[in-house]
Protein backbone atom coordinates (compact mmCIF):
# COMPACT_ATOMS: atom_id res chain seq x y z
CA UNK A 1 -30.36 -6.02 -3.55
CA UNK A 2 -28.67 -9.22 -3.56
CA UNK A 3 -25.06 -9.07 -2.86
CA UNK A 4 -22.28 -10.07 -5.25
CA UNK A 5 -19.76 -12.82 -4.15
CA UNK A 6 -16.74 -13.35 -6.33
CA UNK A 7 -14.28 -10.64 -6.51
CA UNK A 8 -14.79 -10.43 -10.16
CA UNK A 9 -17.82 -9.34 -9.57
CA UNK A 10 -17.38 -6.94 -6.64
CA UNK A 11 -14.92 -5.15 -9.09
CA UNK A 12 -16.21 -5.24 -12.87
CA UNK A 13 -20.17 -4.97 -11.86
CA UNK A 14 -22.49 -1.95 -12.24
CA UNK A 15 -25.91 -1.79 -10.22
CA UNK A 16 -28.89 -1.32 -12.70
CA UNK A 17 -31.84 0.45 -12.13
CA UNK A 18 -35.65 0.69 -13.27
CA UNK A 19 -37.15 4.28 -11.48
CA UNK A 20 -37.05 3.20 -7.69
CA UNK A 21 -36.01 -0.68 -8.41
CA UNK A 22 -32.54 -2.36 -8.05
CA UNK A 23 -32.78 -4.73 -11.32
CA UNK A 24 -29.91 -6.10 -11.13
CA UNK A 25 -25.87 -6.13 -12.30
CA UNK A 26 -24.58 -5.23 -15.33
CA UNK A 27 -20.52 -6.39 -16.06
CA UNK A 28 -18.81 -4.44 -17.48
CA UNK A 29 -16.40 -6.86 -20.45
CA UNK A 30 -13.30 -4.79 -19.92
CA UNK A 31 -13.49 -4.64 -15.92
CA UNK A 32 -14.23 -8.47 -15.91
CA UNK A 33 -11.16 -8.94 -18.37
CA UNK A 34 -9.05 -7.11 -16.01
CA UNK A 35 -9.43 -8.44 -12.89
CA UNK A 36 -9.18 -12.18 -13.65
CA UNK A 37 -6.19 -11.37 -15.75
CA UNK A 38 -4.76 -9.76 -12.16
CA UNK A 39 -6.00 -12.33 -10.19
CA UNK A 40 -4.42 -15.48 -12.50
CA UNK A 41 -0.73 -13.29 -11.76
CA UNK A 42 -1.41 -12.84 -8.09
CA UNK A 43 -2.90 -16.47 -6.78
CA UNK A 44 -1.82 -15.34 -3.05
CA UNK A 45 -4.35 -12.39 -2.92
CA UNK A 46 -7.70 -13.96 -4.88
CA UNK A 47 -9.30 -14.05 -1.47
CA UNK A 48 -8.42 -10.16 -0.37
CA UNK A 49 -11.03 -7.56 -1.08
CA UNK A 50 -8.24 -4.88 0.85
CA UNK A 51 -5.66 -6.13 -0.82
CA UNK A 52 -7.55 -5.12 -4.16
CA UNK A 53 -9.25 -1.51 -2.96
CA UNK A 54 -5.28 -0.78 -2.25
CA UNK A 55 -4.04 -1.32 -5.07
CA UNK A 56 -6.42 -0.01 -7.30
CA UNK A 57 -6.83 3.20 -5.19
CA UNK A 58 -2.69 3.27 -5.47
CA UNK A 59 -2.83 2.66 -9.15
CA UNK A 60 -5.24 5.87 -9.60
CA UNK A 61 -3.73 8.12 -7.35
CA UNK A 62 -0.06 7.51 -9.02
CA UNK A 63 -1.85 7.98 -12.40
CA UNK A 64 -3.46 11.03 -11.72
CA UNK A 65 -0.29 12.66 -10.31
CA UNK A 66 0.98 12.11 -13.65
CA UNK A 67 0.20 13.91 -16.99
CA UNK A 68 -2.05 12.54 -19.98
CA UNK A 69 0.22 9.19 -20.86
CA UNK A 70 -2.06 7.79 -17.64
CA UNK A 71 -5.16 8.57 -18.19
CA UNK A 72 -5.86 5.03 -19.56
CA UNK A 73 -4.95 3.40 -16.10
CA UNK A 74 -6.78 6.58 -14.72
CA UNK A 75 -9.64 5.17 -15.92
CA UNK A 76 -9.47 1.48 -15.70
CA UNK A 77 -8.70 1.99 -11.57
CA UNK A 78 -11.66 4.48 -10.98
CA UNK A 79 -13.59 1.88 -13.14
CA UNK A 80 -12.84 -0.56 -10.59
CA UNK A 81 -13.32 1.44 -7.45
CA UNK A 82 -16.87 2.47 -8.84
CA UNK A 83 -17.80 -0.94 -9.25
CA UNK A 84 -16.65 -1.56 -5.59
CA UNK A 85 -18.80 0.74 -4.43
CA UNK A 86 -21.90 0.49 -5.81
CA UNK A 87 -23.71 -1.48 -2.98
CA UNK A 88 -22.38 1.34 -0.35
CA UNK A 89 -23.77 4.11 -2.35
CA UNK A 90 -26.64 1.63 -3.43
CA UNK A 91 -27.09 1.92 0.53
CA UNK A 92 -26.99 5.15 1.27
CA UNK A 93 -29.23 6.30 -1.93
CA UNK A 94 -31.66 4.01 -0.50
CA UNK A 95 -31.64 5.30 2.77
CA UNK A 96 -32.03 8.98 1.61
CA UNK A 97 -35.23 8.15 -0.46
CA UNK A 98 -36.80 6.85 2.75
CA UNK A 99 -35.65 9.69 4.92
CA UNK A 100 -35.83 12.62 2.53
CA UNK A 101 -40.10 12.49 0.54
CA UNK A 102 -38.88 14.03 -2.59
CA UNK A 103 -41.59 14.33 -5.53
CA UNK A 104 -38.17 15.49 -7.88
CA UNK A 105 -35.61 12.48 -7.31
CA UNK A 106 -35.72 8.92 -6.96
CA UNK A 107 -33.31 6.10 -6.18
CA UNK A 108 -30.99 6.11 -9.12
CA UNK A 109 -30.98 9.76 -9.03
CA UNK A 110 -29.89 9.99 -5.65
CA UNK A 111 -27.12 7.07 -6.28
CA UNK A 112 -25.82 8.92 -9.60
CA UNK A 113 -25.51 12.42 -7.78
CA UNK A 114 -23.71 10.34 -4.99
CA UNK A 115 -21.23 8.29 -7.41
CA UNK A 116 -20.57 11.47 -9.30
CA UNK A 117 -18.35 12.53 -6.86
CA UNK A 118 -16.09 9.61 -7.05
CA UNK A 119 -12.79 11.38 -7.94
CA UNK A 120 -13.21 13.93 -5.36
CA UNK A 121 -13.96 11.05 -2.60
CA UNK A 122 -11.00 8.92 -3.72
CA UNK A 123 -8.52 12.04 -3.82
CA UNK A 124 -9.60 12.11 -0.60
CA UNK A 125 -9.53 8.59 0.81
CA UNK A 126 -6.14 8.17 2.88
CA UNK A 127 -5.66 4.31 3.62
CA UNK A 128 -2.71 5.45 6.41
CA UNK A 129 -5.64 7.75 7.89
CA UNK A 130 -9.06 6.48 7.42
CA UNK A 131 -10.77 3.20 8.13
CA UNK A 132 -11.93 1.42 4.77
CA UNK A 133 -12.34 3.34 1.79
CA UNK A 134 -16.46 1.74 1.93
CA UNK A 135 -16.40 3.34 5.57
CA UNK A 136 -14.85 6.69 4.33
CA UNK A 137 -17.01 7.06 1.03
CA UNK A 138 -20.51 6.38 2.87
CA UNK A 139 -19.73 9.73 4.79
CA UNK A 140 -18.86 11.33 1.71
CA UNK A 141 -21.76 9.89 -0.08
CA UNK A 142 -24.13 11.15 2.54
CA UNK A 143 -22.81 14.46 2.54
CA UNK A 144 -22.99 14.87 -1.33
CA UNK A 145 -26.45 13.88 -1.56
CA UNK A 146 -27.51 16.01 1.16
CA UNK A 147 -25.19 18.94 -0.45
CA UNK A 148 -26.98 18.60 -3.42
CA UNK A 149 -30.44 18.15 -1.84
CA UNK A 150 -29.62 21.48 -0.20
CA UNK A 151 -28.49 23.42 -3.51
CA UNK A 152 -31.23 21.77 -5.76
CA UNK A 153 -33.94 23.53 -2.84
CA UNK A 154 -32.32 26.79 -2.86
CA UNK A 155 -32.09 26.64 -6.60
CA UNK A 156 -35.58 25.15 -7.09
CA UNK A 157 -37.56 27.68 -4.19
CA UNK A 158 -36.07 31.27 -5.48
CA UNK A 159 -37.87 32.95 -8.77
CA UNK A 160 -35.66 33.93 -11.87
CA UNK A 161 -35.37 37.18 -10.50
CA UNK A 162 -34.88 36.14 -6.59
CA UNK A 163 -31.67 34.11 -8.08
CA UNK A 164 -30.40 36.54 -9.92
CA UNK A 165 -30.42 38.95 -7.03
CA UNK A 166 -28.41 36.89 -5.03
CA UNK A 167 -25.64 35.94 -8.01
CA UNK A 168 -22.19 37.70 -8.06
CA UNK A 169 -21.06 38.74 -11.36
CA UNK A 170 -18.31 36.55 -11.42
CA UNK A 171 -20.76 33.16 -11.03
CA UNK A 172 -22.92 34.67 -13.91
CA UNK A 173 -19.90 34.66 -15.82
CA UNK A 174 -19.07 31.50 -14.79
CA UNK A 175 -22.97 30.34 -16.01
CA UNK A 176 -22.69 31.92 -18.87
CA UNK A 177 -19.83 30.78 -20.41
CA UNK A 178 -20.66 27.11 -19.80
CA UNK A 179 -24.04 27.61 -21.30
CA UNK A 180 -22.11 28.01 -24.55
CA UNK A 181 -22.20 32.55 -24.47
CA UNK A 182 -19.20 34.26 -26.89
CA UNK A 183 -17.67 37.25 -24.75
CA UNK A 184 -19.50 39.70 -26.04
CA UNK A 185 -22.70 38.13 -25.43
CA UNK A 186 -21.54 37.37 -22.22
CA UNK A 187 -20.65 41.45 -21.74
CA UNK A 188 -24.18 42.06 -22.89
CA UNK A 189 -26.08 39.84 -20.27
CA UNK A 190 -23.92 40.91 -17.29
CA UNK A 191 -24.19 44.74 -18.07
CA UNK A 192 -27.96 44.06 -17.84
CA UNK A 193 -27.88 42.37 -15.00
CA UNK A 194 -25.92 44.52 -13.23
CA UNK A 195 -28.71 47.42 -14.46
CA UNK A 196 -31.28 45.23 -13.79
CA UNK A 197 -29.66 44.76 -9.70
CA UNK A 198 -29.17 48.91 -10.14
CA UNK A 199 -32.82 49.57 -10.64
CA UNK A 200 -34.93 46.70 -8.91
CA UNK A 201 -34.43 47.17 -5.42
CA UNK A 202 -36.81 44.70 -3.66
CA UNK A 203 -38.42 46.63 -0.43
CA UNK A 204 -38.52 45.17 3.09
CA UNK A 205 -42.10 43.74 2.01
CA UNK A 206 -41.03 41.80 -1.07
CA UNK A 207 -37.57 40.71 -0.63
CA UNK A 208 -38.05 37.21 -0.78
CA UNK A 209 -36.84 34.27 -2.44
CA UNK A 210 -40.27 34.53 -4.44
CA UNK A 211 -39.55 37.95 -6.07
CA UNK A 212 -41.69 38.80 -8.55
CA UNK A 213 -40.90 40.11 -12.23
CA UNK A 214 -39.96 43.61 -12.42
CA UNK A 215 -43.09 45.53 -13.48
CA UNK A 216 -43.09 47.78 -17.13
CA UNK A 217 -41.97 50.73 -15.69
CA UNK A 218 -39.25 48.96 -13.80
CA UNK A 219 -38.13 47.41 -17.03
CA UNK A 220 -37.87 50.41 -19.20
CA UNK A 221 -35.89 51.84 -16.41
CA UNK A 222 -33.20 48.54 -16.86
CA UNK A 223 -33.14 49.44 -20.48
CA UNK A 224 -32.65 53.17 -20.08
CA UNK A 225 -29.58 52.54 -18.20
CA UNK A 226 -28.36 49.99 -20.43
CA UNK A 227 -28.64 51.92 -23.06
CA UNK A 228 -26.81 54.93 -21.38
CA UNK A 229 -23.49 52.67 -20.28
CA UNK A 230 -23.33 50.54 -23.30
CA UNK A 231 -20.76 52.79 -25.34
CA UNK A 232 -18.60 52.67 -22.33
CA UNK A 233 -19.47 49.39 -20.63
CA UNK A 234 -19.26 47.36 -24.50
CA UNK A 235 -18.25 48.62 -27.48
CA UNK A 236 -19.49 52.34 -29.71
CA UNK A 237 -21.46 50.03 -32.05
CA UNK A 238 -23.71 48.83 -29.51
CA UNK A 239 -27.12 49.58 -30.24
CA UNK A 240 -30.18 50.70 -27.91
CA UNK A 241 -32.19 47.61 -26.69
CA UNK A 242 -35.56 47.51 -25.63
CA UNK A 243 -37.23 46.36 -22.79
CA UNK A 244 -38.50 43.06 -24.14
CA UNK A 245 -34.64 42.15 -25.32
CA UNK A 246 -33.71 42.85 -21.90
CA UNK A 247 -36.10 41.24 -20.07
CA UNK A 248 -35.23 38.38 -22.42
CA UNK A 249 -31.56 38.15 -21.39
CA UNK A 250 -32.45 38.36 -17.72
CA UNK A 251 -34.62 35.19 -17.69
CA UNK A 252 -32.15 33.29 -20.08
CA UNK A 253 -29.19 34.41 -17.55
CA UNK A 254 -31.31 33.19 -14.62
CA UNK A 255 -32.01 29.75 -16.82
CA UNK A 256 -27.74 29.30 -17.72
CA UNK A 257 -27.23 29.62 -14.08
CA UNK A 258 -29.69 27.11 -12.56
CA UNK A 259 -27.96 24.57 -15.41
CA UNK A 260 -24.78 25.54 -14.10
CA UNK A 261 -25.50 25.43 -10.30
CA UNK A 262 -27.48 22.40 -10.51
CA UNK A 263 -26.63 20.52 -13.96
CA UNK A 264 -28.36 17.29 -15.39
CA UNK A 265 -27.34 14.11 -13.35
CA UNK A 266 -25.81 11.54 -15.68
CA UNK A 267 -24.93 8.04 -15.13
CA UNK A 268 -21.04 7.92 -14.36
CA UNK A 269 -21.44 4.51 -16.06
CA UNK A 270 -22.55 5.90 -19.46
CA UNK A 271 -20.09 4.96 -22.27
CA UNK A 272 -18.03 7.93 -24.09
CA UNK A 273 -19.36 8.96 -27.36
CA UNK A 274 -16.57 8.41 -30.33
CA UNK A 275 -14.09 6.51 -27.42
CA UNK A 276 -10.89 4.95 -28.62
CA UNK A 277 -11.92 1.16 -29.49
CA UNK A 278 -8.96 -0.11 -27.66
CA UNK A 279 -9.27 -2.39 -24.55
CA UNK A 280 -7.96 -0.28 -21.68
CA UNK A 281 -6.14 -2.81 -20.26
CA UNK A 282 -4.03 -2.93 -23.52
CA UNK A 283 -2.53 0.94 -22.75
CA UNK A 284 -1.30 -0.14 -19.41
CA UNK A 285 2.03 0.10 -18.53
CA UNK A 286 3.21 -3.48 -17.44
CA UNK A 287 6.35 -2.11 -15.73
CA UNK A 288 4.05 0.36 -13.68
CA UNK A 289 1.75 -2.28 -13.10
CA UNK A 290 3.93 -4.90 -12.08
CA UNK A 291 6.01 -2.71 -9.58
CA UNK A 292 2.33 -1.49 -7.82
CA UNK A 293 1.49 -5.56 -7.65
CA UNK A 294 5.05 -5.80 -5.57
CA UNK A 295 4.70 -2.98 -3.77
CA UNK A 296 1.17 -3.63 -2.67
CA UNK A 297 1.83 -7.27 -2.08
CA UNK A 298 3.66 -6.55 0.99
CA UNK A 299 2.24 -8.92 2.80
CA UNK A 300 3.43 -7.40 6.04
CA UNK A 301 2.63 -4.06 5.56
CA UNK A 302 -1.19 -5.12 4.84
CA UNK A 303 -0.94 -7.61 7.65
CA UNK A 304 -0.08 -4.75 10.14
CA UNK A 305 -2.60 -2.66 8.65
CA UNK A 306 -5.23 -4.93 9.58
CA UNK A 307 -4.38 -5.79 12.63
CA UNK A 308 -4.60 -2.14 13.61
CA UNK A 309 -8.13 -1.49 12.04
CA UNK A 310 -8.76 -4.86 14.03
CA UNK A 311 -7.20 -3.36 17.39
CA UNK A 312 -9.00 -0.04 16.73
CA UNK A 313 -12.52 -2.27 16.17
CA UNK A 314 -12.13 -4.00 19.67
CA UNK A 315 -10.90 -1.04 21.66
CA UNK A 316 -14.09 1.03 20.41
CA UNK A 317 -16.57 -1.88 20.41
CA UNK A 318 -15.35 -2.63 24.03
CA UNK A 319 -16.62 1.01 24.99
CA UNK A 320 -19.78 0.96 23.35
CA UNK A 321 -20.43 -2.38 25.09
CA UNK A 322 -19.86 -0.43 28.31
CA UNK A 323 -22.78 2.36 27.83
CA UNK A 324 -25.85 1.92 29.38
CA UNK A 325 -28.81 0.20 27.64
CA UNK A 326 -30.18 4.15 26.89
CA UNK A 327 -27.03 5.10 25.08
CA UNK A 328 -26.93 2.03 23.24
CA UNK A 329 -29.92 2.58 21.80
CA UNK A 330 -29.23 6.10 21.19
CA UNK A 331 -26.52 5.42 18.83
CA UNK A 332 -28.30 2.66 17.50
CA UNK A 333 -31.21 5.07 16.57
CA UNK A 334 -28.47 8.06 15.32
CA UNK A 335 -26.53 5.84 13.60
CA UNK A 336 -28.25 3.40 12.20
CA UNK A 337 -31.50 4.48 11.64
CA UNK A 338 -30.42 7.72 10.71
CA UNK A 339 -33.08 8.98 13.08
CA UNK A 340 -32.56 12.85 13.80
CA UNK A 341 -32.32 14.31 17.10
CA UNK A 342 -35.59 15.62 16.98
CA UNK A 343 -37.20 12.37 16.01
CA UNK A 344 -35.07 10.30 18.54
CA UNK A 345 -36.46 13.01 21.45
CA UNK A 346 -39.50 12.32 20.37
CA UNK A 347 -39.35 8.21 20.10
CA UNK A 348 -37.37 8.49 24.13
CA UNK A 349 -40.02 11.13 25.05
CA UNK A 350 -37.00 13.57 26.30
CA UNK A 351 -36.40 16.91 24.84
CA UNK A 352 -34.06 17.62 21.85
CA UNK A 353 -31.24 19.60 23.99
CA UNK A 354 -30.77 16.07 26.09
CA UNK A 355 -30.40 14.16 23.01
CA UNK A 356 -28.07 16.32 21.81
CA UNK A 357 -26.04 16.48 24.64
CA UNK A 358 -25.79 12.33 25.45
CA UNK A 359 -24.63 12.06 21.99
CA UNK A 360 -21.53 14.67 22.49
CA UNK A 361 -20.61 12.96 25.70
CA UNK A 362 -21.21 9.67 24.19
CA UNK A 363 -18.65 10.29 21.18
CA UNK A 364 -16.37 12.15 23.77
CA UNK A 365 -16.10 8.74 25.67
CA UNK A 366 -15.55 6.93 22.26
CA UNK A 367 -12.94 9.46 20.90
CA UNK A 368 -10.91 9.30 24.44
CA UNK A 369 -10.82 5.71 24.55
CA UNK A 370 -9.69 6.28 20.44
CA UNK A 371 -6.73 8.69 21.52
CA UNK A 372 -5.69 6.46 24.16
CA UNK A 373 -5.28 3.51 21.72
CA UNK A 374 -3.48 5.79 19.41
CA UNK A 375 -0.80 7.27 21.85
CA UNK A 376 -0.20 4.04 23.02
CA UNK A 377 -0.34 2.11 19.93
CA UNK A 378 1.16 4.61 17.34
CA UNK A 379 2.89 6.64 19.65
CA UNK A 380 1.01 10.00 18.31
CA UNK A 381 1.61 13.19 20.33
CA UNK A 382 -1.30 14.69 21.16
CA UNK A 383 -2.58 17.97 19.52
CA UNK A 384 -5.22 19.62 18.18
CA UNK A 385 -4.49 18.31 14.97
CA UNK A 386 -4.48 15.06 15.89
CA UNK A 387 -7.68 15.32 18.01
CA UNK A 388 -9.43 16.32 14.94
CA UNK A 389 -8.17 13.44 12.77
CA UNK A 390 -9.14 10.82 15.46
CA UNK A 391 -12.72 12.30 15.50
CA UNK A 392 -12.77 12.27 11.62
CA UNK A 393 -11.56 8.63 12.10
CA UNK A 394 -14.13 8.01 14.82
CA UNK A 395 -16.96 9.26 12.66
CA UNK A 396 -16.02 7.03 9.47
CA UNK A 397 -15.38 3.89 11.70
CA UNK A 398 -19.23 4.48 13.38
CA UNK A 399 -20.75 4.55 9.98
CA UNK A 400 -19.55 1.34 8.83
CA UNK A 401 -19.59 -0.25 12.67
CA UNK A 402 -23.81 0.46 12.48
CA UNK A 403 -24.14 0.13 8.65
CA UNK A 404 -22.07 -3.56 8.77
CA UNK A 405 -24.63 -3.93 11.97
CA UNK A 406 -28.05 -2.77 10.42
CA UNK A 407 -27.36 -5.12 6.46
């Protein structure tokens, strides 16, 4: 992947993929439009990528405090913040493939589950808080991928009837009704599921996540007691169903919930069918706008707000410089080649307890020499609280320290 240099670019530009193959950058007309209209009214910040991730990230998160008159600068600043980070979840997409052999998912799959999750990560972000919103969404990009990973194997290993075991009635509901089920349908289905839970009772042999179909006699049993509840459970004009029409609802039930618990990935990037022909730029407020541009363009506020993520960079750079050549290479290995424990004990020939335990003292020594800064630098009291926010911190700021390190 070849990097893009002009800010333009960095904010209107979409990655583009052929199966397992970066192919390039698509621009997006509007996003281009947009920025070099911003960047002809604001000559003193054309050379800022910060200065640009805060304001859009300001302009969405005042727009989606307010109601639907926003929704058009909703969407032009999440347009912009996707394009920003494409090559970080480009990144960590790649790096998944290569850790993780899956014979399901490939590398645009992994990077459209990960950029999915946009809204959530930038509802989130906290610029006071966090390092860099790149540092801060690579964690959350790793974690969503890995999230879903871990669903899609639960989902994908348990039988029809395995999953349906394990479902509460309100989740079925929940499938149910976003696979398109009226109510009453929906009443049918869960009274025979909850017959169907009622009268197959997997024994100690059998209850696995591979559960078999119920056999005949099992089945006719379901319908029996379907057909002796329904009056009460439904509605008088319910008629008797057989086995088959049973059996049937079970396995679409089981079908509606996988959709729902693990739905179709789609490209976050794929235009809106029938959307309003307008340019989006055209619905934005130009007061709103122009009073985020001042606010933002506190050139002191941004200054100090460097200087700190530049303080915090040499204080915890200094104390990784002081480890020993073994811990270096520890974190080096952890970090950024993602190795696990496991594999690292095996590559230093030690077992995976001492691993684990050099890496807690290691980050202890980091996050003291972080809550030092902070006391004495921000004058923070300390608590738990705070503790747990510096190790958050700590966390995001190692990412991006090895992943800056590593490209």
């Amino acid at each position: 992947m070849h990097s893009r240099q002009s800010l333009t670019d960095v904010f209107s530009t979409f990655a583009r993929f052929d199966g397992d193959r970066f192919k390039g950058w698509t621009t997006d007309p509007k996003l281009r439009r947009s920025m070099l209209n911003r960047l002809k009214q604001t000559p003193e910040a054309k050379t800022s990528e910060n200065f640009w991730v805060l304001y859009w990230h300001k302009l969405w998160s005042a727009a989606s405090e307010e109601l639907e008159a926003s929704q058009a600068r909703l969407s032009l600043a999440e347009g912009h913040l996707s394009a920003y980070l494409q090559e970080a979840c480009y990144w960590v997409a790649q790096k998944t493939l290569a850790r993780f052999n899956s014979t399901h998912y490939n590398l645009s799959d992994y990077f459209q589950t990960a950029i999915a999750a946009l809204p959530k990560i930038l509802r989130g972000y906290n610029p006071d808080r966090n390092s860099t919103l790149k540092d801060y969404a690579n964690v959350a990009f790793k974690s969503t991928i890995r999230d879903s990973l871990r669903a899609s194997q639960e989902i994908d290993i348990c039988t029809n009837w395995a999953l349906l075991r394990k479902l509460s009635k309100k989740r079925l509901g929940e499938a149910l009704e976003q696979g398109g089920l009226i109510s009453e349908e929906i009443a049918r289905y869960q009274l025979a599921w909850t017959c169907f839970k009622e009268c197959y009772v997997p024994t100690q042999a059998n209850k696995t996540r591979q559960l078999t179909k119920p056999d005949r006699a099992t089945l006719e049993a379901i319908a029996r007691l379907y057909n002796s509840e329904r009056h009460t459970q439904i509605d008088i004009a319910e008629p008797e169903r057989q086995p088959e029409t049973i059996e049937q609802w079970l396995a679409n039930s089981a079908k509606k919930v996988r959709s729902y618990l693990y739905p179709k990935m789609t490209s976050l990037n794929a235009p809106k069918p029938q959307s309003d022909s307008r340019e989006v730029q055209d619905l934005l407020s130009a007061t709103a706008s122009e009073s985020l541009l001042v606010e933002l363009a506190n050139r002191e506020e941004v200054q100090q707000r460097q200087a700190r993520k530049s303080e915090l960079t040499a204080v915890l750079a200094t104390a990784l410089d002081k480890f020993n050549a073994q811990n270096r290479e520890l974190m080096h290995l952890y970090y950024s080649q993602e190795l696990t424990q496991q594999q690292i004990a095996k590559h230093m020939k030690t077992q995976q307890y001492t691993i684990s335990r050099r890496l807690a003292r290691s980050r202890k020594t980091l996050l003291d020499a972080l809550v030092k800064w902070s006391q004495q630098t921000l004058n923070l009291s300390l608590s738990s609280h705070t503790i747990a926010e510096a190790s958050d911190v700590l966390e995001e700021w190692l990412q991006g320290f090895y992943s800056q390190n590593n490209h």
